[in-house]
C-alpha atoms as a PDB file:
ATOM      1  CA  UNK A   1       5.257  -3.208  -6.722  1.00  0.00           C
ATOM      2  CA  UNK A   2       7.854  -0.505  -6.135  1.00  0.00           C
ATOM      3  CA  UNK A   3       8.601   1.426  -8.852  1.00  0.00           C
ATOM      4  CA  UNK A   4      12.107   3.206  -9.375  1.00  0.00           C
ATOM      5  CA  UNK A   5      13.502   4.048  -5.880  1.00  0.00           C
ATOM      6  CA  UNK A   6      17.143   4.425  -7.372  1.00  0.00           C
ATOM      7  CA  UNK A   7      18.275   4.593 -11.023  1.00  0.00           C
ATOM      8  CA  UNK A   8      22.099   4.358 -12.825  1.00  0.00           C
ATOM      9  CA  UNK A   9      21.062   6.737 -15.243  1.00  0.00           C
ATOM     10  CA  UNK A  10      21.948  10.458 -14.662  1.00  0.00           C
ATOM     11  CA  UNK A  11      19.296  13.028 -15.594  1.00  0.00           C
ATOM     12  CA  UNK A  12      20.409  16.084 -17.441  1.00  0.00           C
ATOM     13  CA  UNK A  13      19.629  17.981 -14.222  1.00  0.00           C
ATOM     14  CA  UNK A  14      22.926  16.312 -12.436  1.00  0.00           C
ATOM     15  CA  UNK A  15      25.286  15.358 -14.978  1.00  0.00           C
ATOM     16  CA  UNK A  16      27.322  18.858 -14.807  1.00  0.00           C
ATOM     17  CA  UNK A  17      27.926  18.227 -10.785  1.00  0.00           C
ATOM     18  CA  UNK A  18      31.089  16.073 -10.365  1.00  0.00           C
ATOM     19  CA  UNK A  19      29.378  13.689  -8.380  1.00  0.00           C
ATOM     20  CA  UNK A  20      27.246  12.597 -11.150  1.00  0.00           C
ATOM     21  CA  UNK A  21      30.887  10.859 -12.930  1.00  0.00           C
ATOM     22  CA  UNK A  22      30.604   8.323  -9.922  1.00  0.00           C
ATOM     23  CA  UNK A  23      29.082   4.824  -9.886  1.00  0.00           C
ATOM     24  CA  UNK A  24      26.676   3.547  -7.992  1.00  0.00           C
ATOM     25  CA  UNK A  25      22.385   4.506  -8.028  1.00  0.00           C
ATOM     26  CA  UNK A  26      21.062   8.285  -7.851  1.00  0.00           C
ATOM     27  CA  UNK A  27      18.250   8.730  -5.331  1.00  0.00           C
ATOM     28  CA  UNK A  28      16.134  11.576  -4.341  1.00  0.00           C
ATOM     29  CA  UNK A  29      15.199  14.557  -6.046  1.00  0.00           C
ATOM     30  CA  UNK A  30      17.172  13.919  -9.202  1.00  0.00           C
ATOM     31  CA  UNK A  31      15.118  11.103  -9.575  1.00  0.00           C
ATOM     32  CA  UNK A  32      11.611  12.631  -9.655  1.00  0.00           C
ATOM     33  CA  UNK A  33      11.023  13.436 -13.579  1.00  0.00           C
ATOM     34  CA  UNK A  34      12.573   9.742 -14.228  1.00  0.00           C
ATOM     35  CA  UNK A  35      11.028   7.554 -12.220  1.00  0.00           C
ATOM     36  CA  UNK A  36       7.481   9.371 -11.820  1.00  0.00           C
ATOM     37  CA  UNK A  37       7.378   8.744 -15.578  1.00  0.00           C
ATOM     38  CA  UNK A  38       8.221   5.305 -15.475  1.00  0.00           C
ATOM     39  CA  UNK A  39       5.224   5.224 -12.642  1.00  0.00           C
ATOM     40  CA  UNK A  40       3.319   6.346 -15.276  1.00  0.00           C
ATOM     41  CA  UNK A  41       3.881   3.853 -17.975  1.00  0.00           C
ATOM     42  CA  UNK A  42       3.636   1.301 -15.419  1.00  0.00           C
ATOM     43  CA  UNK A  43       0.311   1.873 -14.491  1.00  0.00           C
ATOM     44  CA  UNK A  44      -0.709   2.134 -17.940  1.00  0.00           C
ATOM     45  CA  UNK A  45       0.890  -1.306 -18.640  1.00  0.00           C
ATOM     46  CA  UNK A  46      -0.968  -2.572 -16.041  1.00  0.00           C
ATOM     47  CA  UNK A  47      -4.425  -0.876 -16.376  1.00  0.00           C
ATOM     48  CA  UNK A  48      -4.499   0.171 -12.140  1.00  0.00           C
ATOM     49  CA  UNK A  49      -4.883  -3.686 -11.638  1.00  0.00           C
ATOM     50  CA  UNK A  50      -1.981  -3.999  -9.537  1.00  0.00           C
ATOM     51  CA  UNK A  51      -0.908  -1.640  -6.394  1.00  0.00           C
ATOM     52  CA  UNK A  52       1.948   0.573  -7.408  1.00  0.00           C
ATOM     53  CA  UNK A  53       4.645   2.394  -4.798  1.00  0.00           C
ATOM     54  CA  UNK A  54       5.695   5.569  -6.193  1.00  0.00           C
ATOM     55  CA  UNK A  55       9.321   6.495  -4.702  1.00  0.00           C
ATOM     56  CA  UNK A  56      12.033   8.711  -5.794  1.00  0.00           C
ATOM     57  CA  UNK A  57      12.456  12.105  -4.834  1.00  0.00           C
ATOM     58  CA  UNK A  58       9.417  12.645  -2.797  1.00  0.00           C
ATOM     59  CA  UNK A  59       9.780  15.943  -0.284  1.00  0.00           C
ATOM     60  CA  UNK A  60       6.395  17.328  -0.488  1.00  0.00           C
ATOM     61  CA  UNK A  61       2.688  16.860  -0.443  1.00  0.00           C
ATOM     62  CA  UNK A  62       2.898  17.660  -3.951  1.00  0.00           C
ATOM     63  CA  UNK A  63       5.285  15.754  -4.803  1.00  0.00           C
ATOM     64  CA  UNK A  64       3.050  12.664  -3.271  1.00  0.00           C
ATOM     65  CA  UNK A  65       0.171  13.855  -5.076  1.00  0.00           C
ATOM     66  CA  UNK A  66       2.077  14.051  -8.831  1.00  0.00           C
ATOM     67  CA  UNK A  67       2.654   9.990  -7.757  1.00  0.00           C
ATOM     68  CA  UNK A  68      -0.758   9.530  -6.612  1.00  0.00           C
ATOM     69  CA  UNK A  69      -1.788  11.144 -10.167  1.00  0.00           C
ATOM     70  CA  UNK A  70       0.927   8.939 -12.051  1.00  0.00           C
ATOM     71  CA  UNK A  71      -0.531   5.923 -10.804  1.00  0.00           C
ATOM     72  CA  UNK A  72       1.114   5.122  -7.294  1.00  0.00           C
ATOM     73  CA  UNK A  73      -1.733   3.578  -4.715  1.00  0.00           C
ATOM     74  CA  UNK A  74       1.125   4.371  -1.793  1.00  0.00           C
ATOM     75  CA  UNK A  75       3.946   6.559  -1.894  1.00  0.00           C
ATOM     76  CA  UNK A  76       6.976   5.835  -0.518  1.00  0.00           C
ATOM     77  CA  UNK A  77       9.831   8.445   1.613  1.00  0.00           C
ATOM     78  CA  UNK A  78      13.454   7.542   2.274  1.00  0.00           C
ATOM     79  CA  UNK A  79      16.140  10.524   0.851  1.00  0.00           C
ATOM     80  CA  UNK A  80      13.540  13.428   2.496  1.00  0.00           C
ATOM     81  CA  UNK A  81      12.602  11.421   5.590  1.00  0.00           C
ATOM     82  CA  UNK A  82      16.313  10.735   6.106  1.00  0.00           C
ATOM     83  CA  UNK A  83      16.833  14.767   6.395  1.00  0.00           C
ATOM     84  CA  UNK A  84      13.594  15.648   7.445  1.00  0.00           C
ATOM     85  CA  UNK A  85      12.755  13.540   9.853  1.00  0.00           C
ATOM     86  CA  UNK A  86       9.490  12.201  11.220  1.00  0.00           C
ATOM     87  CA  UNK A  87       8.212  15.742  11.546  1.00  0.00           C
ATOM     88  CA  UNK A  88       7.896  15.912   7.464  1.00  0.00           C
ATOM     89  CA  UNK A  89       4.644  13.634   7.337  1.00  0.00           C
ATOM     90  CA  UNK A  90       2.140  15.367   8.767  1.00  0.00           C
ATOM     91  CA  UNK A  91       3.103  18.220   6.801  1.00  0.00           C
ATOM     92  CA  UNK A  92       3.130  16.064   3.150  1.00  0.00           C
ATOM     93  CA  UNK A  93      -0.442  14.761   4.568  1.00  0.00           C
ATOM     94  CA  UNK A  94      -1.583  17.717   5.154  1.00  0.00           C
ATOM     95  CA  UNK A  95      -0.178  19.663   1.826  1.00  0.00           C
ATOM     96  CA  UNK A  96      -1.465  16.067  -0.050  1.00  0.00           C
ATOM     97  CA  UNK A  97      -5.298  17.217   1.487  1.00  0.00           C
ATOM     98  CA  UNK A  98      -5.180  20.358   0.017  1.00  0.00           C
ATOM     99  CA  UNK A  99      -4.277  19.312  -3.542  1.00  0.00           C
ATOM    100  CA  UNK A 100      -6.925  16.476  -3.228  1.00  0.00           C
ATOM    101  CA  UNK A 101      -9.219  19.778  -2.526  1.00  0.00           C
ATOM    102  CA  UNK A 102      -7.769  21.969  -4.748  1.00  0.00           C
ATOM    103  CA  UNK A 103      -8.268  19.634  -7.316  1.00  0.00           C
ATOM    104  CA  UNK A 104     -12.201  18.417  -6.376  1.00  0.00           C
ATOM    105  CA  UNK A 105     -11.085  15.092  -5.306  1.00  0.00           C
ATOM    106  CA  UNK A 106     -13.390  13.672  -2.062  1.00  0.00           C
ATOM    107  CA  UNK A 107     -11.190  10.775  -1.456  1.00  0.00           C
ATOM    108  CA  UNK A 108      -7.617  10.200  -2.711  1.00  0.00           C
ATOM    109  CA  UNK A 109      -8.892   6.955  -4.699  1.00  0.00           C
ATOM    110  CA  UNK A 110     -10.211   9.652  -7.013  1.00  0.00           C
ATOM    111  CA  UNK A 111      -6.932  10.794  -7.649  1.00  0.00           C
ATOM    112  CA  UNK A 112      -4.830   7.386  -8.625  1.00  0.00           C
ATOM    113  CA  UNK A 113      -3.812   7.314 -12.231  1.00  0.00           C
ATOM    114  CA  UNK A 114      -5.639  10.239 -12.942  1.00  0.00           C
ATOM    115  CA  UNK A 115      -2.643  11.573 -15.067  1.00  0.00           C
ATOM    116  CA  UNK A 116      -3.297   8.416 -17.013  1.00  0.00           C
ATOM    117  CA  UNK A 117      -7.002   8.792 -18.473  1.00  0.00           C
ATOM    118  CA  UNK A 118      -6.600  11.412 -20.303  1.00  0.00           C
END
């Protein structure tokens, strides 16, 4: 299940840019906070029993691994692989193995939901 690649709701974070007055979904970084919480409370809902796709506003290996810890089995690129280009994945892999490392995690399983059991 994906959860929250675009939202209609505007963060605090964007509503002073102009922009933010105009309809449609938000995407990208503005979306992080918002949707990696509602990652959250989806994997609690449904105790890790169903594969989750954390999306929305994912530009680093960091950013993966704050999904991976909210609950997401897979993460999911679009607004940083847009600008970044295919280049940008080895480099979240990469950052992603070093917070797995950092952290004491031996495989990324480990990690899922781990924001979650505490």
């Amino acid at each position: 299940m994906i959860i929250s690649n675009t939202t209609i709701q505007r963060p605090e974070t964007v509503k002073t840019n102009p922009m933010a007055q105009e309809s449609g979904g938000l995407s990208g970084k503005p979306l992080y906070e918002l949707s990696t919480n509602v990652l959250k409370e989806m994997y609690i809902l449904t105790k890790g029993r169903i594969p989750l796709i954390g999306c929305g506003g994912i530009h680093s290996g960091e950013d993966a691994y704050k999904k991976i810890r909210a609950g997401a089995t897979l993460v999911q690129l679009y607004t940083a692989f847009a600008y970044g280009g295919p280049a940008l994945i080895p480099k979240i892999k990469a950052d992603l193995t070093k917070c797995l490392e950092r952290d004491g995690y031996k495989t990324i399983y480990e990690a899922i939901g781990a924001d979650c059991h505490r």
